[in-house]
Protein backbone atom coordinates (compact mmCIF):
# COMPACT_ATOMS: atom_id res chain seq x y z
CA UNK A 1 -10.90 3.77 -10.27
CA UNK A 2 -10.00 5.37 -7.26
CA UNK A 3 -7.06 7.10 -5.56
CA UNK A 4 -5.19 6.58 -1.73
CA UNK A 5 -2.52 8.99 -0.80
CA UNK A 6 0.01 7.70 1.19
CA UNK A 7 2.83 9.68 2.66
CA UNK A 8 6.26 8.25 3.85
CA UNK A 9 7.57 8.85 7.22
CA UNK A 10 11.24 9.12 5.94
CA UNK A 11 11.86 12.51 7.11
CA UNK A 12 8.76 12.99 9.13
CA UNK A 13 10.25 11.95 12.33
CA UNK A 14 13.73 12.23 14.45
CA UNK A 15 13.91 8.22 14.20
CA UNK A 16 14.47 8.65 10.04
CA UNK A 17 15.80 12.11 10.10
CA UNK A 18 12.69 14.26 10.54
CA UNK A 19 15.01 16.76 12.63
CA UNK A 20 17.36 17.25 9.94
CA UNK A 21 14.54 17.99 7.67
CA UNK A 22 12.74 20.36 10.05
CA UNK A 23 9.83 18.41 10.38
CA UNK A 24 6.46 20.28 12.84
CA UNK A 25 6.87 16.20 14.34
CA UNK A 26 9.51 14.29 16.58
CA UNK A 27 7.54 11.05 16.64
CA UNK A 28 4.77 9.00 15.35
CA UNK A 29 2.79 9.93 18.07
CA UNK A 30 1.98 13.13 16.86
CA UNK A 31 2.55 12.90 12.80
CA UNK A 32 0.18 9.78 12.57
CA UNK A 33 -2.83 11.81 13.78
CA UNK A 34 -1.35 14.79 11.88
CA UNK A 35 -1.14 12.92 8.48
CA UNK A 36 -4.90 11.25 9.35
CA UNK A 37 -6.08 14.79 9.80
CA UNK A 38 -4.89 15.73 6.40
CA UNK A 39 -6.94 13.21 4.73
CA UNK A 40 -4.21 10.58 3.73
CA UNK A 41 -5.11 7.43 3.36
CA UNK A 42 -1.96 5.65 5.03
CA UNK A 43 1.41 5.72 5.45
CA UNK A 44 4.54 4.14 3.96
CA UNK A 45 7.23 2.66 6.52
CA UNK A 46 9.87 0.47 6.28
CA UNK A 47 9.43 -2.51 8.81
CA UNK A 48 12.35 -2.29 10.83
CA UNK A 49 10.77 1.61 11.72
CA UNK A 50 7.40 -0.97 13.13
CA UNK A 51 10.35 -2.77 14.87
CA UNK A 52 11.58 -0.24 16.52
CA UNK A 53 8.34 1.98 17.32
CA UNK A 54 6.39 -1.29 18.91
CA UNK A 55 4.28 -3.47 16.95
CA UNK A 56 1.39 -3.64 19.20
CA UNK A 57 1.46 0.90 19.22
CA UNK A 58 1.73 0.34 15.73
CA UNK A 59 -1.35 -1.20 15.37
CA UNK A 60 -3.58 0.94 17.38
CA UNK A 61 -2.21 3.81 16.12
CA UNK A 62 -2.96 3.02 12.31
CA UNK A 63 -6.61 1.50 13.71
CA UNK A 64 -7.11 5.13 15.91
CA UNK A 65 -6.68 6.68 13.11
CA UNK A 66 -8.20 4.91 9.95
CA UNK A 67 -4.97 4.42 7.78
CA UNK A 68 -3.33 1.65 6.13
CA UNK A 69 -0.16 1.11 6.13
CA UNK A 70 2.35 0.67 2.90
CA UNK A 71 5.27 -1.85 4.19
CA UNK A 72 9.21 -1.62 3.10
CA UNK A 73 11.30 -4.46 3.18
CA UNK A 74 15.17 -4.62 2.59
CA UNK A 75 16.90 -7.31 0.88
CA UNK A 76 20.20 -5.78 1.73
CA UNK A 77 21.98 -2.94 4.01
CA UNK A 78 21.06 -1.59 7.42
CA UNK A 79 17.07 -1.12 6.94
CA UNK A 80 17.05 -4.81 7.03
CA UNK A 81 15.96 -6.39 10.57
CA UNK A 82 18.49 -8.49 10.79
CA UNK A 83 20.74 -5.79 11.09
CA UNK A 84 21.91 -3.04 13.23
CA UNK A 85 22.10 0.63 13.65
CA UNK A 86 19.22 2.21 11.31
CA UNK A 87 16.09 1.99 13.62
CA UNK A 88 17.90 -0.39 16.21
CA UNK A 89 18.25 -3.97 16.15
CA UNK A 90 19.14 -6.49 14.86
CA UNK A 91 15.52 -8.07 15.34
CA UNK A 92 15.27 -11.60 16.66
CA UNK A 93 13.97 -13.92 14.36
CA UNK A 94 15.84 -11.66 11.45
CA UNK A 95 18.81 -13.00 9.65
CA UNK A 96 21.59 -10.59 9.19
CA UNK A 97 21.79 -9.74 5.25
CA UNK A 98 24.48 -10.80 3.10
CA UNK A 99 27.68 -8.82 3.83
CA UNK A 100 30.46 -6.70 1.55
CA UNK A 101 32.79 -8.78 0.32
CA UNK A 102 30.78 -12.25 -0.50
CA UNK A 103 31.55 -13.65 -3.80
CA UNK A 104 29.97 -16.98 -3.69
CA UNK A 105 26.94 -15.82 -5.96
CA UNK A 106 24.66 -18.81 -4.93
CA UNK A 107 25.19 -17.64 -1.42
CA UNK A 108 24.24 -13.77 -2.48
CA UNK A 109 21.15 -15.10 -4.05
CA UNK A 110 20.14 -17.52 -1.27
CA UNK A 111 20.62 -14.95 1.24
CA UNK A 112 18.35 -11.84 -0.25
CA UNK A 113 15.59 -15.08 -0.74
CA UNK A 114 15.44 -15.51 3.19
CA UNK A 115 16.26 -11.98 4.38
CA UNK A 116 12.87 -11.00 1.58
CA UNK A 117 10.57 -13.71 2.69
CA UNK A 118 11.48 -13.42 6.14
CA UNK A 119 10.24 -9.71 6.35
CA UNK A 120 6.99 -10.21 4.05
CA UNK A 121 6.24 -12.51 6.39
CA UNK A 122 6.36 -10.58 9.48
CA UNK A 123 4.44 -7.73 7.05
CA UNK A 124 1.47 -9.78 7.28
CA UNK A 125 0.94 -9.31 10.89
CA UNK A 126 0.18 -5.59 10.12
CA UNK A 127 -2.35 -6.52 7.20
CA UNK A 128 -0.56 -4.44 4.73
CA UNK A 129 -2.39 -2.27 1.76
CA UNK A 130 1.05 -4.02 -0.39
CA UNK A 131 4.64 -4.67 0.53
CA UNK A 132 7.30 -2.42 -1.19
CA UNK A 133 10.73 -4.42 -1.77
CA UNK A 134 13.90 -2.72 -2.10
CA UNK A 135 15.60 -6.29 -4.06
CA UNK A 136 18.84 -7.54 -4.54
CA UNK A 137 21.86 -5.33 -5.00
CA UNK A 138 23.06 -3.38 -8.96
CA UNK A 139 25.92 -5.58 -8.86
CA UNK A 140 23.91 -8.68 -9.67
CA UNK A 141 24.33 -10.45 -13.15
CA UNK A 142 21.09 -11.40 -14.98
CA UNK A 143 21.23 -14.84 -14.15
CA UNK A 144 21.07 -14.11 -10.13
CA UNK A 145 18.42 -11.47 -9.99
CA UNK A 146 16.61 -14.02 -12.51
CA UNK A 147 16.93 -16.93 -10.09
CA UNK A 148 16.28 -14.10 -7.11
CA UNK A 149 12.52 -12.72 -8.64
CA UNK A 150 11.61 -15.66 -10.20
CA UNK A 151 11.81 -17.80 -6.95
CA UNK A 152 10.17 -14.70 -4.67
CA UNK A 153 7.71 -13.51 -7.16
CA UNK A 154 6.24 -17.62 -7.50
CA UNK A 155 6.50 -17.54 -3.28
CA UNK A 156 4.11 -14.31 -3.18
CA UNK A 157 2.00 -15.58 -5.79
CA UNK A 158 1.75 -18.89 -4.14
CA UNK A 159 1.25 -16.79 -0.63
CA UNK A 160 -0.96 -14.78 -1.97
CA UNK A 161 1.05 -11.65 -0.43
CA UNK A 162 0.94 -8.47 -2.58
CA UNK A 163 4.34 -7.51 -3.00
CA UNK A 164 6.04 -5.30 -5.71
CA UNK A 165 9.56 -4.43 -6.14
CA UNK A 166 10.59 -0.68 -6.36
CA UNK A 167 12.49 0.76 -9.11
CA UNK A 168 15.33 1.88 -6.63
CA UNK A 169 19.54 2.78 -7.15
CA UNK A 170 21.42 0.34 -5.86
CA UNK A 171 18.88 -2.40 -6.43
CA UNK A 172 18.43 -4.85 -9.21
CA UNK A 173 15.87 -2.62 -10.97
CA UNK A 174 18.09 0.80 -10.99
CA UNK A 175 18.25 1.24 -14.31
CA UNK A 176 16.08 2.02 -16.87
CA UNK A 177 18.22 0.33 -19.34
CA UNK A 178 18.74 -3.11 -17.44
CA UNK A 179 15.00 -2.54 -16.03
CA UNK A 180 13.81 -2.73 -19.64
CA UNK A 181 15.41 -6.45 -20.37
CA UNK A 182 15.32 -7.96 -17.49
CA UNK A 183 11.47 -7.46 -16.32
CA UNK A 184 9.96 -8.80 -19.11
CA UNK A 185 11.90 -12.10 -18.72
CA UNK A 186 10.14 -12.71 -15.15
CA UNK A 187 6.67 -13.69 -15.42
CA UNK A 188 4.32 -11.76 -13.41
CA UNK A 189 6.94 -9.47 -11.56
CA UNK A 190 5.19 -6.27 -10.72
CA UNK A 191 6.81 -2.82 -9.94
CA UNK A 192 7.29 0.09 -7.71
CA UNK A 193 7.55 3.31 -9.87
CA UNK A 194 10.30 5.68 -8.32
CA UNK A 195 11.35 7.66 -11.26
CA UNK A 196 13.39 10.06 -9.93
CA UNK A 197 16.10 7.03 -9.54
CA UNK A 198 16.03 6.63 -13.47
CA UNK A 199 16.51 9.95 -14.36
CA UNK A 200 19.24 10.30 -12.06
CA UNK A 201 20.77 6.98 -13.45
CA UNK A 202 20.33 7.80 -17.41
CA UNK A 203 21.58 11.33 -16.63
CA UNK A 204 18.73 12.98 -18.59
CA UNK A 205 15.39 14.97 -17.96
CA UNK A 206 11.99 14.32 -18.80
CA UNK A 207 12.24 14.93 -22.47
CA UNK A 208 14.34 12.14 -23.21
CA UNK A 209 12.00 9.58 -25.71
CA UNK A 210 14.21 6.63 -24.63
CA UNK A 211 13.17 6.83 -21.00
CA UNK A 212 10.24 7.61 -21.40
CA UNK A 213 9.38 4.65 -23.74
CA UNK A 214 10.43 2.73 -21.33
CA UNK A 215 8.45 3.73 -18.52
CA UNK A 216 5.70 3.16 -21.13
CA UNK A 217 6.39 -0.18 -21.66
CA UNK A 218 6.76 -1.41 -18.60
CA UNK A 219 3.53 0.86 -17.28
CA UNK A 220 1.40 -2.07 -17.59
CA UNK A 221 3.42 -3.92 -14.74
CA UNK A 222 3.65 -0.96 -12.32
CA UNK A 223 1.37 -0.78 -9.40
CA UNK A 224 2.34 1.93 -7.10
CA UNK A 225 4.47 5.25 -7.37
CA UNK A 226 7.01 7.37 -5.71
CA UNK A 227 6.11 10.49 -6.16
CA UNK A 228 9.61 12.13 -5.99
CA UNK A 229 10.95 14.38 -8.93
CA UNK A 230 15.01 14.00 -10.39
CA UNK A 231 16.88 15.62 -12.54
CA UNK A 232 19.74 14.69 -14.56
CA UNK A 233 22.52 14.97 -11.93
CA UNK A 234 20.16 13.92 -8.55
CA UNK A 235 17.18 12.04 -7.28
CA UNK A 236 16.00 14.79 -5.95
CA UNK A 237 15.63 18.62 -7.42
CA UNK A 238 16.19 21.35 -4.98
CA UNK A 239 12.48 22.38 -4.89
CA UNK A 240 9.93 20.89 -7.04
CA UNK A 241 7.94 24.06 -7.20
CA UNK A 242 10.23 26.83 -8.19
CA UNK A 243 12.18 27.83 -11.58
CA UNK A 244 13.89 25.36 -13.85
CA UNK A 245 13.11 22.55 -11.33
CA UNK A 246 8.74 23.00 -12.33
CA UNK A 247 9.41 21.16 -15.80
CA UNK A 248 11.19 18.49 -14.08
CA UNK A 249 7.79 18.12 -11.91
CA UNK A 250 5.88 18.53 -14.69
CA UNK A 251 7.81 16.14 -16.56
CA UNK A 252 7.58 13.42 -13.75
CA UNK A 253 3.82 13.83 -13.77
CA UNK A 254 3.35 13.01 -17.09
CA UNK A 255 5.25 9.33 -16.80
CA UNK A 256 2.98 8.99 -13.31
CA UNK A 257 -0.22 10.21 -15.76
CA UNK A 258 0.77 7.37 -18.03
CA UNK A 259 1.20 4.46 -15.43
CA UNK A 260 -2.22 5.62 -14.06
CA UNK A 261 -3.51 5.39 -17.65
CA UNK A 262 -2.10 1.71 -17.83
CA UNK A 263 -4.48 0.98 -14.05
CA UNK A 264 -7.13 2.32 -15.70
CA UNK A 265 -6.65 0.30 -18.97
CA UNK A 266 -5.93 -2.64 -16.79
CA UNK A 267 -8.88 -2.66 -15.62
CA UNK A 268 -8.02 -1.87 -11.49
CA UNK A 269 -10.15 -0.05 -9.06
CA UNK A 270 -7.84 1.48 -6.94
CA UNK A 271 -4.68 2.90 -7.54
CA UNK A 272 -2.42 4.50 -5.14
CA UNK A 273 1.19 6.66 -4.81
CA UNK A 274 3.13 7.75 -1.73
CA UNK A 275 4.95 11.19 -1.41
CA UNK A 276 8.65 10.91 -0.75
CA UNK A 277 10.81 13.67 -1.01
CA UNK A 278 13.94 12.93 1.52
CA UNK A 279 15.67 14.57 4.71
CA UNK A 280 19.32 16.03 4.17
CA UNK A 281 21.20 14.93 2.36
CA UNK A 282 18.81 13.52 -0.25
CA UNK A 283 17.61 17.62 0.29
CA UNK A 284 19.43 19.62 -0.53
CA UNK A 285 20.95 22.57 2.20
CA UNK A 286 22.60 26.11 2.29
CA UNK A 287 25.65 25.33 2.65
CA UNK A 288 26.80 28.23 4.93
CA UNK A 289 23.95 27.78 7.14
CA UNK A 290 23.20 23.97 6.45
CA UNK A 291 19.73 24.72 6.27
CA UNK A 292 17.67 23.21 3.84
CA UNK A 293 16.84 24.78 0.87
CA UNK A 294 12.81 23.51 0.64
CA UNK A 295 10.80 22.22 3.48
CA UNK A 296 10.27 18.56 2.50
CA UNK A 297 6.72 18.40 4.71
CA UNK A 298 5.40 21.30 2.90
CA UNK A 299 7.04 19.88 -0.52
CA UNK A 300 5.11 16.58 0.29
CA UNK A 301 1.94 17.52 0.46
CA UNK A 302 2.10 19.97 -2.18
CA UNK A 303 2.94 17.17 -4.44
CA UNK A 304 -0.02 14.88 -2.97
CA UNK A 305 -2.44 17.93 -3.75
CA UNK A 306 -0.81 18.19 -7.53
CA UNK A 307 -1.66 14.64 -7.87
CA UNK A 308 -5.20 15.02 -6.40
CA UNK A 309 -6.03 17.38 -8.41
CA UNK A 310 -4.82 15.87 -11.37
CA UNK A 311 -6.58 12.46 -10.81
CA UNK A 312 -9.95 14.10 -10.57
CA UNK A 313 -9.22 16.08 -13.81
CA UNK A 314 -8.32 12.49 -15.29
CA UNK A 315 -10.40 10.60 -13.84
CA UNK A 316 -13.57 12.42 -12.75
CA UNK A 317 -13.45 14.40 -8.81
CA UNK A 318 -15.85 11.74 -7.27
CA UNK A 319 -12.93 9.33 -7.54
CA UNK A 320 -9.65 11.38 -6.27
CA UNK A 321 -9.02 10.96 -2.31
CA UNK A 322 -9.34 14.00 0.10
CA UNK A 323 -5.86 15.74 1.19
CA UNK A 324 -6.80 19.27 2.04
CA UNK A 325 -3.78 21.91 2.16
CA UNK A 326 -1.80 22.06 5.26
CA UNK A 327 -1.53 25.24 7.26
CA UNK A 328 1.86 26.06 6.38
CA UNK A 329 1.18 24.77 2.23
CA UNK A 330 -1.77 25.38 -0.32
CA UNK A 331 -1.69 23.89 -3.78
CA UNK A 332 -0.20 26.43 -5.77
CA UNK A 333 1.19 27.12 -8.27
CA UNK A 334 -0.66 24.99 -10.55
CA UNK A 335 1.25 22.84 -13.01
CA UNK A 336 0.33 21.90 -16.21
CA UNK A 337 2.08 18.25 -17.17
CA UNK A 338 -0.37 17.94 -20.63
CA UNK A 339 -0.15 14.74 -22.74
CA UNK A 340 2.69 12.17 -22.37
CA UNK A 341 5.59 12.60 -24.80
CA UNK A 342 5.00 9.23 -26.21
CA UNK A 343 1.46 7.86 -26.93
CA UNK A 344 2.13 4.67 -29.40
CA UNK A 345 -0.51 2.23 -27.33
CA UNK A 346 -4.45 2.49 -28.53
CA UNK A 347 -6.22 4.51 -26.04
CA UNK A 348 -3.70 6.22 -24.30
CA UNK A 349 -4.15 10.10 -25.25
């Protein structure tokens, strides 16, 4: 089994708030090459930032380059196409997403179908490594996001488009609690690991046996990670490397140990995660000065070289991908995330 690195451009440039995070980049222009030079295998982009940057530059820049390209689509809110101000538009050929207020639920439903299969869709032009969904809205009841995954996850598997649906607040899947009845009732649904949303939502940390059985359980069905670390009171600790906030890390990459366990078991030959610690205000900043507390490029890759290394130590060195450390970041310190908490299935040590 092998591993791709992927790293997200939220943050990375001014168009999703690179400035505020201090990025070294103002554009794709220059963190594309930047990111290729590292040694990561693609990035991850929502597809209204392809929108707004120019398909056709798009293109050659991921082909100039050598990487793939992870797509996000929007069911809901301004990230969506068929909307305005994030990353311009609305797109032609988008339809606007369903707005505040709606209470007709076979309307909500309907509407998150088209805006999804609408953008996975227009993903295709870009022949995307997999599609990354952001579905539905927490408000749902059980019987609409049944109706919404069941009808989207038989249209992908009848497309044959790879798409799997992230594990995001605010979406259907933002809790660990509703997560763990409602994806076993939808055959073949597959999943987007972003962890630090759970912890956050089931105010805990990594020691907590409920949440972690559940990640456990539903390991099997997860295909990609967000490699962001939470704590109890945030999606996002104030720097990953440093004091109390380490055990959170090393917390996190236990679960993300597990789910690559569960690849392995599965019987896949590739697996892959994507960096993505945020920009202010999902970082957090002085607040005299307004600066931020941790440099989210440096945070990034150190993360991506934690996981590196911790692949080949799984999984043998021949088969972990090839970051190298940054100028301004090495690897260190070295974590230590050990065995998983909870070990119940045969095989998984």
């Amino acid at each position: 089994m092998k591993l791709l690195a992927f790293r997200s451009t939220w943050g990375l440039v001014d168009e999703s708030d690179g400035q505020k995070a201090l990025s070294p980049h103002r554009s794709l222009d220059t963190a594309i090459p930047a990111l290729a030079e590292l040694g990561y295998d693609g990035i991850e982009i929502p597809l209204k930032g392809i929108l707004q940057h120019g398909k056709e530059k798009f293109k050659k820049m991921l082909a100039a380059n050598n990487l793939k390209v992870i797509i996000m689509v929007m069911t809901d809110g301004p990230v969506a196409p068929g909307a305005g101000l994030v990353f311009g538009g609305p797109y032609p050929g988008f339809s606007a997403p369903i707005g505040p207020g709606e209470t007709d639920k076979a309307k909500i439903v309907a509407q998150h179908i088209k805006v999804f299969q609408e953008q996975v869709e227009a993903a295709q032009e870009f022949q995307p490594y997999l599609v990354n969904s952001h579905s539905c809205k927490d408000y749902f009841t059980t019987e609409m996001a049944l109706e919404y995954f069941n009808t989207v996850v038989q249209w992908c598997k009848d497309k044959k488009y790879t798409v799997h649906h992230e594990t995001h607040r605010k979406r259907a899947l933002y809790s660990p609690w509703v997560s763990r009845d409602l994806v076993p009732k939808i055959k073949d649904l597959t999943l987007v690991a972003d962890l630090s949303h759970w912890i956050n939502v089931a105010e805990t940390d990594t020691t907590d046996p409920d949440l972690t059985q559940v990640i456990e359980d539903l390991a099997h069905q997860t295909y990609h990670v967000h490699c962001r670390v939470g704590y109890d009171h945030g999606p996002q600790v104030p720097d990953p490397r440093l004091g109390e906030w380490l055990a959170y890390t090393e917390g996190h990459e236990r679960w993300w140990d597990f789910i690559w366990k569960a690849a392995k078991a599965r019987g896949d030959t590739e697996v892959c995660f994507t960096t993505e610690f945020g920009p202010p205000n999902y970082q957090i900043c002085n607040p005299e000065t307004n600066v931020p507390l941790a440099n989210i490029w440096d945070v990034n890759h150190w993360i991506a070289l934690r996981r590196q290394e911790r692949f080949a130590e799984l999984f043998g060195r021949e088969n972990t991908c090839g970051l190298k450390p940054s100028q301004t970041q090495n690897k260190f310190p070295e974590t230590n995330p050990g065995a998983s908490t909870l070990t119940k299935r045969v095989g998984f040590k």
